[in-house]
Protein backbone atom coordinates (compact mmCIF):
# COMPACT_ATOMS: atom_id res chain seq x y z
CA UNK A 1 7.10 4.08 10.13
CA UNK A 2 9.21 5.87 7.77
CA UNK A 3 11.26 3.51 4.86
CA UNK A 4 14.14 5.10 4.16
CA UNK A 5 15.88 3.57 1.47
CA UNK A 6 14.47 1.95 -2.07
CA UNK A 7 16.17 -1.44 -1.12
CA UNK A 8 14.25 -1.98 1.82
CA UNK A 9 10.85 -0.30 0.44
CA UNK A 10 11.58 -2.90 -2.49
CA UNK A 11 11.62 -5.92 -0.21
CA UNK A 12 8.51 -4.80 2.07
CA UNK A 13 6.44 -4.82 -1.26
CA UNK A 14 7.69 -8.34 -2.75
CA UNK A 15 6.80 -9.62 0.29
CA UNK A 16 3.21 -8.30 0.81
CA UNK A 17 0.49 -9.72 -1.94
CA UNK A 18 -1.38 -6.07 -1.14
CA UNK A 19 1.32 -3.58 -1.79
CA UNK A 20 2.76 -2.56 -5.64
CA UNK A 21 4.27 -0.20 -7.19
CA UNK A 22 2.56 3.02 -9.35
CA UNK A 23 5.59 4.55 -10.23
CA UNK A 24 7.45 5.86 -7.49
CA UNK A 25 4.67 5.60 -5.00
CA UNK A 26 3.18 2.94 -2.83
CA UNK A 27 0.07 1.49 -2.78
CA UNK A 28 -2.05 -1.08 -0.77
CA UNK A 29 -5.27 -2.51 -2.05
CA UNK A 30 -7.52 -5.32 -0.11
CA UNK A 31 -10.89 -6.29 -0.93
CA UNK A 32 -13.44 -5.02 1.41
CA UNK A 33 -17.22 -4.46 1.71
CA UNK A 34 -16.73 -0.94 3.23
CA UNK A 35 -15.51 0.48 0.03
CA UNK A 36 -18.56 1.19 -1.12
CA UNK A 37 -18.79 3.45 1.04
CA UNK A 38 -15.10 4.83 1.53
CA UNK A 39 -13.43 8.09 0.03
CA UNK A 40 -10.72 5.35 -0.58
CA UNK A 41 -12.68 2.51 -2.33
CA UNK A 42 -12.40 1.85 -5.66
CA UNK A 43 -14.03 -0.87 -7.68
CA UNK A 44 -11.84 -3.27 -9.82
CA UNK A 45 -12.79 -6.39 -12.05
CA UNK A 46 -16.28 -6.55 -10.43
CA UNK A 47 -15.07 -6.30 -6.91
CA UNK A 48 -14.67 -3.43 -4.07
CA UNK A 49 -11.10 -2.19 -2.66
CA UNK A 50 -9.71 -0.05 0.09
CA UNK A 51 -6.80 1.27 -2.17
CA UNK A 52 -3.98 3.85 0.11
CA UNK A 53 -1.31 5.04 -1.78
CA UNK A 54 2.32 6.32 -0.02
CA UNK A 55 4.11 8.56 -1.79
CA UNK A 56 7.73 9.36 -1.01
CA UNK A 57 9.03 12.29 0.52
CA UNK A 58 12.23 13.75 1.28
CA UNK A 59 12.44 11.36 4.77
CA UNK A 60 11.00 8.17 2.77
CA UNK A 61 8.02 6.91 2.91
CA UNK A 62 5.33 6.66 5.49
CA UNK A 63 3.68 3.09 6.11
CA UNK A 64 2.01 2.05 8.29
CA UNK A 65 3.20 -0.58 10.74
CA UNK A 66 0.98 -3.60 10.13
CA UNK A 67 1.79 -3.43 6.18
CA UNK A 68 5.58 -4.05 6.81
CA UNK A 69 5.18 -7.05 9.50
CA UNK A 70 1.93 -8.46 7.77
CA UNK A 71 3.97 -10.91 5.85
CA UNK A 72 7.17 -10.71 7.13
């Protein structure tokens, strides 16, 4: 789904724990097990992520789905 505007990118991250901001861009981070093993895994404070980052374009940005109605 592509977020068009800053105001409503703005309220899809205060209202999901997993998503912040790194600048201008996007990210989503949840602990996982698979990370290990995953091009996107990273390991934090003594603990494995899945960590996705969405950068904007000239549309918006592109997010999946089931981050914008996980909380809602």
């Amino acid at each position: 789904m592509i977020v068009k505007t800053l105001e409503e990118m703005e309220s899809i991250v205060s209202n999901n724990k997993n998503l912040f901001w790194d600048g201008w861009t996007v990210v989503s981070r949840h602990q996982s097990n698979k990370a290990k093993s995953s091009k996107d895994g990273i390991y934090l404070n003594n603990k494995w992520y899945i960590s996705k980052r969405f950068e904007p374009n000239r549309d918006g940005w592109d997010i999946p789905e089931r981050l914008i109605h996980q909380y809602a």
